[in-house]
PDB file of N, CA and C in Angstrom:
ATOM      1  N   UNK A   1      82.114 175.972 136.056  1.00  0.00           N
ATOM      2  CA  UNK A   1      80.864 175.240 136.111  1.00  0.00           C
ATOM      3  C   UNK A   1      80.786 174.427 137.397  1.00  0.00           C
ATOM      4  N   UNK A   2      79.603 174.132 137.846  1.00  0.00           N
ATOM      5  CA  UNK A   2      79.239 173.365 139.064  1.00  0.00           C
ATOM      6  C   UNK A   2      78.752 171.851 138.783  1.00  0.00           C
ATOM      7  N   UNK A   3      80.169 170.761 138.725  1.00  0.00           N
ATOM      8  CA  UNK A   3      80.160 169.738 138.029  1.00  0.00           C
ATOM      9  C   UNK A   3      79.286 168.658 139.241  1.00  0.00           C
ATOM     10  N   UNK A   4      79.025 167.923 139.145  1.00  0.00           N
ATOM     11  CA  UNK A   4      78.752 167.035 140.508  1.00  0.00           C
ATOM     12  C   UNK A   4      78.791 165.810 139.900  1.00  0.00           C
ATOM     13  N   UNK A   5      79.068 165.321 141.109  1.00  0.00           N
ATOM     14  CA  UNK A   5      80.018 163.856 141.051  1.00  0.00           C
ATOM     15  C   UNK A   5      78.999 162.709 140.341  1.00  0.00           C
ATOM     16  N   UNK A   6      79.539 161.823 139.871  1.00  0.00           N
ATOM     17  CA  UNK A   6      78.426 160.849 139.409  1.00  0.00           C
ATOM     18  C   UNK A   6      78.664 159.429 140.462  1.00  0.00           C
ATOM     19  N   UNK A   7      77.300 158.962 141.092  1.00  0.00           N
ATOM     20  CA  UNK A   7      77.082 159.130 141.826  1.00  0.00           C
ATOM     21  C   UNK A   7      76.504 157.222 141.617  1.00  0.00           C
ATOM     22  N   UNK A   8      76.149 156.813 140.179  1.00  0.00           N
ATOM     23  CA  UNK A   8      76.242 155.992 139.620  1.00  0.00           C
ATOM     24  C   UNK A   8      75.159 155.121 138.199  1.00  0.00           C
ATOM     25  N   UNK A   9      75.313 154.519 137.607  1.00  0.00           N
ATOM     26  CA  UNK A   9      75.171 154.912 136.271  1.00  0.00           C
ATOM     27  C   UNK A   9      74.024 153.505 136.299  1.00  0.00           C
ATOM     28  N   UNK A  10      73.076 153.783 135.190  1.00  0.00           N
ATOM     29  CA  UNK A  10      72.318 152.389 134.373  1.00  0.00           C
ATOM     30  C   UNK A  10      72.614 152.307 132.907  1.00  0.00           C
ATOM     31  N   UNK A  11      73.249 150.676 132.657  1.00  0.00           N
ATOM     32  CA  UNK A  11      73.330 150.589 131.845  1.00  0.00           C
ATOM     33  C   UNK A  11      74.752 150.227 131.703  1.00  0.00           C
ATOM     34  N   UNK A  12      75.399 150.169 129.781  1.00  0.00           N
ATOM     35  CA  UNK A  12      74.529 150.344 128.742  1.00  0.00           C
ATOM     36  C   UNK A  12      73.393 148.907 128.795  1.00  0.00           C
ATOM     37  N   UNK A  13      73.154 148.883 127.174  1.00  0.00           N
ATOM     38  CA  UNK A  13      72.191 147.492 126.887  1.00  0.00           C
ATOM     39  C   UNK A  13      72.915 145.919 127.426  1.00  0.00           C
ATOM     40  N   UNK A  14      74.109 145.779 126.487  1.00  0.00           N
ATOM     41  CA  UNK A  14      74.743 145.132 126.273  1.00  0.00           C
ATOM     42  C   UNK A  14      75.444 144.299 127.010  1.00  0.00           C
ATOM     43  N   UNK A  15      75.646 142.823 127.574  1.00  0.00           N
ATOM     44  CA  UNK A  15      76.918 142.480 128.601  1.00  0.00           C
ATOM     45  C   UNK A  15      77.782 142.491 127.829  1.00  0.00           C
ATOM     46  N   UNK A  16      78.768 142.909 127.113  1.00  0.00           N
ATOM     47  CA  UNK A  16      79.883 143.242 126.596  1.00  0.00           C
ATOM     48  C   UNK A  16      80.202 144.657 126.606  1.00  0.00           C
ATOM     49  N   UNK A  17      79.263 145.587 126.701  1.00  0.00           N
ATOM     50  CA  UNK A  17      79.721 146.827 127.089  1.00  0.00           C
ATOM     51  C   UNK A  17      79.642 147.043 128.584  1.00  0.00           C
ATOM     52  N   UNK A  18      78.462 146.137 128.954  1.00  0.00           N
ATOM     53  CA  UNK A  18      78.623 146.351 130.447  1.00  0.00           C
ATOM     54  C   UNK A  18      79.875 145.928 131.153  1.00  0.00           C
ATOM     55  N   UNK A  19      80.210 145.062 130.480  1.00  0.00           N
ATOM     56  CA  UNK A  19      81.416 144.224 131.145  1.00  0.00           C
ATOM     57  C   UNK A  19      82.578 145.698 131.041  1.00  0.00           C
ATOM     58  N   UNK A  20      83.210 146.205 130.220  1.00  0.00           N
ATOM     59  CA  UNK A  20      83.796 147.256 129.449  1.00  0.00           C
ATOM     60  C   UNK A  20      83.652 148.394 130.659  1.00  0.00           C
ATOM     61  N   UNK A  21      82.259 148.990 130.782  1.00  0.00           N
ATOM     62  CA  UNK A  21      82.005 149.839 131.761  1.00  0.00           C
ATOM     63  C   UNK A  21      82.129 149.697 133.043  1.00  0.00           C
ATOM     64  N   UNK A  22      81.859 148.522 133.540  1.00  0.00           N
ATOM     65  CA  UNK A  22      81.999 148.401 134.888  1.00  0.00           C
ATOM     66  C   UNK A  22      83.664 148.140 135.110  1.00  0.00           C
ATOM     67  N   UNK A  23      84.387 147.539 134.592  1.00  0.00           N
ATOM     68  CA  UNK A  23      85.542 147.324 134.691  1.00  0.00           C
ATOM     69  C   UNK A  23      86.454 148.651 134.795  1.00  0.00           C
ATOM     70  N   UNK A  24      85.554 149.864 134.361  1.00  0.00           N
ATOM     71  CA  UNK A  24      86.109 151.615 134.705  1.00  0.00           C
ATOM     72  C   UNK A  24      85.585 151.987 135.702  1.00  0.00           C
ATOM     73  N   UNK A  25      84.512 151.664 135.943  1.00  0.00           N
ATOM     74  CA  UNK A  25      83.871 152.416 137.266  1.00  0.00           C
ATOM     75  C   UNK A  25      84.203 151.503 138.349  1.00  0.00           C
ATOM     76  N   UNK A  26      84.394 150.439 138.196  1.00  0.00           N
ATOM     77  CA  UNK A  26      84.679 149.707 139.708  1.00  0.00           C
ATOM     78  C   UNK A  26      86.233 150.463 140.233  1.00  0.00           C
ATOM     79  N   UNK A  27      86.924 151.218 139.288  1.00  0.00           N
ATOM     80  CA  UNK A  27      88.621 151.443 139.633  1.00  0.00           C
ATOM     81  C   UNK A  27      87.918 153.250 140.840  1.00  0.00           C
ATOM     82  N   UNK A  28      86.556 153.529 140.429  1.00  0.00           N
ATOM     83  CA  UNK A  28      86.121 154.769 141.055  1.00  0.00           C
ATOM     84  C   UNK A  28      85.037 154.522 142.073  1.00  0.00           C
ATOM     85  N   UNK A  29      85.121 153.288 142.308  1.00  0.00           N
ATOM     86  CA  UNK A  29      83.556 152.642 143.345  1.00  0.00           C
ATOM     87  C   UNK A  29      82.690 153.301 143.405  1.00  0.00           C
ATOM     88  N   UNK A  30      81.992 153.178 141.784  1.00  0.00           N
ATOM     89  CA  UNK A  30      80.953 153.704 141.036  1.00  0.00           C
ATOM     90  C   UNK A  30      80.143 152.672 141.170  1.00  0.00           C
ATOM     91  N   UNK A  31      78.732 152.430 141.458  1.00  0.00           N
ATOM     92  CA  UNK A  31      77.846 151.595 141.566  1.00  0.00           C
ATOM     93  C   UNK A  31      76.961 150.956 139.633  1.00  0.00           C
ATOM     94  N   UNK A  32      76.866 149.940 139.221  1.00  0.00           N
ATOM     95  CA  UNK A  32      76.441 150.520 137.713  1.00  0.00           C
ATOM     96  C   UNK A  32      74.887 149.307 137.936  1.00  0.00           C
ATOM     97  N   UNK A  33      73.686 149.745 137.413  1.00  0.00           N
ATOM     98  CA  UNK A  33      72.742 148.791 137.130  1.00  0.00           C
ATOM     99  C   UNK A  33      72.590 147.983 135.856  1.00  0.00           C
ATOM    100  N   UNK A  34      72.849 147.023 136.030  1.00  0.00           N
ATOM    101  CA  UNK A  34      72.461 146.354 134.447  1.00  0.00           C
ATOM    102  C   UNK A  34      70.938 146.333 133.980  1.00  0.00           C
ATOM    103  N   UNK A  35      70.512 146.399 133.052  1.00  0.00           N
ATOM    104  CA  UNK A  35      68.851 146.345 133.404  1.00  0.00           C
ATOM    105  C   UNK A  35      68.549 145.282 131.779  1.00  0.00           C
ATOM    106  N   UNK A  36      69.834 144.942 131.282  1.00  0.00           N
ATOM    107  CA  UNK A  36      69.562 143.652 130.358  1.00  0.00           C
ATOM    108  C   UNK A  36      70.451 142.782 130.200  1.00  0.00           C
ATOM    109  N   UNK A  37      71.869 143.334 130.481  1.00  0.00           N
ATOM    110  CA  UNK A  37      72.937 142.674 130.850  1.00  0.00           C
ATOM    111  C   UNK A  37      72.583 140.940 131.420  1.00  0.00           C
ATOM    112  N   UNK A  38      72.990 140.010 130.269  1.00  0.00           N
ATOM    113  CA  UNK A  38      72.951 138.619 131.002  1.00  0.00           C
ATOM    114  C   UNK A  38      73.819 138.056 131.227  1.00  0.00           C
ATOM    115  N   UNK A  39      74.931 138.275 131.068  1.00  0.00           N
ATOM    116  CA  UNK A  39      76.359 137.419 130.808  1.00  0.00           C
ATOM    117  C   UNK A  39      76.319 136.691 132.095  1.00  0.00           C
ATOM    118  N   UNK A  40      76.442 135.408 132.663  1.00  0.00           N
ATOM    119  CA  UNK A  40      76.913 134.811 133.787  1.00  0.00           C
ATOM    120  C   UNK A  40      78.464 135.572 134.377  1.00  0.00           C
ATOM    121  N   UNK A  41      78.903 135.629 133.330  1.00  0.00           N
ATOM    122  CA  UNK A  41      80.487 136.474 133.980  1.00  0.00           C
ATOM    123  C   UNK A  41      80.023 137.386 135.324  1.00  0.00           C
ATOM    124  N   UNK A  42      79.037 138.310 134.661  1.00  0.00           N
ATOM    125  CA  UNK A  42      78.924 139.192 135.972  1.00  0.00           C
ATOM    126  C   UNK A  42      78.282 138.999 136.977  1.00  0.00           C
ATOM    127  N   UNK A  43      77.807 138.175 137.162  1.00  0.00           N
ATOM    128  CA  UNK A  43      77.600 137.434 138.650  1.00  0.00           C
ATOM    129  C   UNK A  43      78.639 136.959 139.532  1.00  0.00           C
ATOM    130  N   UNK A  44      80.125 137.082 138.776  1.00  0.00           N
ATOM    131  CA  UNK A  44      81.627 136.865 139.777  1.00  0.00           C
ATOM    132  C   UNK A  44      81.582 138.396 140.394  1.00  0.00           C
ATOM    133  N   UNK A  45      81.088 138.351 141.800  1.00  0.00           N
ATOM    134  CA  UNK A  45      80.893 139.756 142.998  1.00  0.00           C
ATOM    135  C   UNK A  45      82.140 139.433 143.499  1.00  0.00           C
ATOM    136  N   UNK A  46      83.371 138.831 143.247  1.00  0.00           N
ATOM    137  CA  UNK A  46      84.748 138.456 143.355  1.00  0.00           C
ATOM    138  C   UNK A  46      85.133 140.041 142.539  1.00  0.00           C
ATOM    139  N   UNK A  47      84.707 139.998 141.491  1.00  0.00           N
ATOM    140  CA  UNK A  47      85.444 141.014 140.378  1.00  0.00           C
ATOM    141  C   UNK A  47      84.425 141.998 140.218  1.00  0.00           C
ATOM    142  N   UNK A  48      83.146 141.726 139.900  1.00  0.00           N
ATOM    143  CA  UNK A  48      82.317 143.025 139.738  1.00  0.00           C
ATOM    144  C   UNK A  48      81.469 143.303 141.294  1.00  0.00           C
ATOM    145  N   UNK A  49      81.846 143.970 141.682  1.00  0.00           N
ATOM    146  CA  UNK A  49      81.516 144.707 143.131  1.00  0.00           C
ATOM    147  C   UNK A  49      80.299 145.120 143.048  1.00  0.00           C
ATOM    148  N   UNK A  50      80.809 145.920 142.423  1.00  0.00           N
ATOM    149  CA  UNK A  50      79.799 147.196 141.592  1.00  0.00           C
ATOM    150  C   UNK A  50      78.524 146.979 141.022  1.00  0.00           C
ATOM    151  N   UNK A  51      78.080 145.925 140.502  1.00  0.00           N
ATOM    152  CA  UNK A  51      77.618 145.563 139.812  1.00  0.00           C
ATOM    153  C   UNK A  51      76.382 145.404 140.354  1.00  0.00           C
ATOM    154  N   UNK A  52      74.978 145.599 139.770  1.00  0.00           N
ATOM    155  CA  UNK A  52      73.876 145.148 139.731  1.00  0.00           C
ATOM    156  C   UNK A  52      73.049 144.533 138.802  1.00  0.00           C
ATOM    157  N   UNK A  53      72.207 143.827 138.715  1.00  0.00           N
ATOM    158  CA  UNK A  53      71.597 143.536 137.915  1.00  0.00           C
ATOM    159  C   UNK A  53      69.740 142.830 138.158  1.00  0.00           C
ATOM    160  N   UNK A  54      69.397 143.662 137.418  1.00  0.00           N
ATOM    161  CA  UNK A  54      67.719 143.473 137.124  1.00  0.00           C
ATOM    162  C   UNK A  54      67.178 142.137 136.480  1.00  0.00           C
ATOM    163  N   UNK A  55      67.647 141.878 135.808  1.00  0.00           N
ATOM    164  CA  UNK A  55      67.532 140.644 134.962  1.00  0.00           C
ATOM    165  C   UNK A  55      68.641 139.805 135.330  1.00  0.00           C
ATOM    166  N   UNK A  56      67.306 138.074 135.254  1.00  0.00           N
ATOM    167  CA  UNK A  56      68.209 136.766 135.565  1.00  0.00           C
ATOM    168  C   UNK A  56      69.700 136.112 134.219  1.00  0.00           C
ATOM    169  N   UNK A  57      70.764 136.162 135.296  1.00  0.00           N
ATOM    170  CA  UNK A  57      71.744 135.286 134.049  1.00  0.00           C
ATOM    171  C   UNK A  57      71.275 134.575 132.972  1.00  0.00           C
ATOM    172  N   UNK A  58      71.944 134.512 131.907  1.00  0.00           N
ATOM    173  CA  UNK A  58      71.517 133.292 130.607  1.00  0.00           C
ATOM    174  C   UNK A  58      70.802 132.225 131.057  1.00  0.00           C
ATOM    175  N   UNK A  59      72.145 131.586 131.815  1.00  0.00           N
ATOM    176  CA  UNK A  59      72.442 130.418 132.400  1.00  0.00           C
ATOM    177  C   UNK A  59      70.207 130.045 133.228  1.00  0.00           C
ATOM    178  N   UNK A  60      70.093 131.157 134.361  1.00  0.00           N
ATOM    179  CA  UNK A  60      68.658 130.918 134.782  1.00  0.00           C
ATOM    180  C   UNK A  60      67.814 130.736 133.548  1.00  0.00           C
ATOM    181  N   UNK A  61      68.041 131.628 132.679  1.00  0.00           N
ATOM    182  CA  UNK A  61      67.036 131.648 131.656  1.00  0.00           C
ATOM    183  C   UNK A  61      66.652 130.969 130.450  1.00  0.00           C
ATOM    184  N   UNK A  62      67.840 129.874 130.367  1.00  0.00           N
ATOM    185  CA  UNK A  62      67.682 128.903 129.883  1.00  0.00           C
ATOM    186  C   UNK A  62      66.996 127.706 130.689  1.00  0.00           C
ATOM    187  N   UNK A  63      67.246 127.770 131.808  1.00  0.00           N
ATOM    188  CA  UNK A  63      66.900 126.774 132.565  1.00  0.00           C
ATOM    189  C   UNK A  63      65.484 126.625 133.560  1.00  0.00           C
ATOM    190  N   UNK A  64      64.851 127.621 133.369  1.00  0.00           N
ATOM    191  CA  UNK A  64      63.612 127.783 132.828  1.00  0.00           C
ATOM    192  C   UNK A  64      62.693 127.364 131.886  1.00  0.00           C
ATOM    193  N   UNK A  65      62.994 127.878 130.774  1.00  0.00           N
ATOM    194  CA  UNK A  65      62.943 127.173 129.579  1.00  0.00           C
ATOM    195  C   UNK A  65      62.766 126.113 129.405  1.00  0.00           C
ATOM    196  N   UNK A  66      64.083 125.146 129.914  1.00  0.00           N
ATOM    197  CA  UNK A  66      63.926 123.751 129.849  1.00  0.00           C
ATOM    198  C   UNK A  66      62.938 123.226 130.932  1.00  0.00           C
ATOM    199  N   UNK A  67      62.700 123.804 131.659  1.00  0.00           N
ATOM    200  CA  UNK A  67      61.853 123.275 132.811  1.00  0.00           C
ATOM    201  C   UNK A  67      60.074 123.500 132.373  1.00  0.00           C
ATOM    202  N   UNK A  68      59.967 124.837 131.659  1.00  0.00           N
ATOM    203  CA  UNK A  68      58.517 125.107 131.179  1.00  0.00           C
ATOM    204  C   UNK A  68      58.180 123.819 130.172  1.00  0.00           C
ATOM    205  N   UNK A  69      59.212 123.574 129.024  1.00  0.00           N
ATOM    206  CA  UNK A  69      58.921 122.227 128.194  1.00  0.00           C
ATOM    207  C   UNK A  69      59.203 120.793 128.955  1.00  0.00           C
TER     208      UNK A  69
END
C-alpha cells in the first residue's frame, strides 16, 4: 500500500487527551491543532512545541467573564 506520512493532526476534543496526544507526536515533530482544548498547561511552548490552539486558555476565559460583570 501507498501509506503517506501524517503530516499533522486536529484535535481530539478534550485537554486531557490532547495533553496525552501531543506528548506522542511531539517525540515525531508532528504539528497537532487544538480547536477546544483549554488547559493553561498547554500554553508551556517550553514542552508543547507542537502545539496549537484555536481557543483562549481557561485562565483568559474566566477573566473575561469577570470583567463583562
Amino acid at each position: 500500500k501507498n501509506l503517506k506520512p501524517i503530516i499533522g493532526l486536529v484535535g481530539p476534543g478534550s485537554s486531557e487527551s490532547t495533553i496525552q496526544v501531543q506528548n506522542l507526536l511531539q517525540i515525531f515533530n508532528i504539528p497537532q491543532i487544538g480547536y477546544s482544548a483549554t488547559s493553561h498547561d498547554l500554553s508551556d511552548k517550553n514542552h508543547y512545541k507542537y502545539f496549537l490552539r484555536v481557543v483562549p486558555p481557561d485562565l483568559y476565559q474566566a477573566q473575561v467573564l469577570v470583567d463583562i460583570l
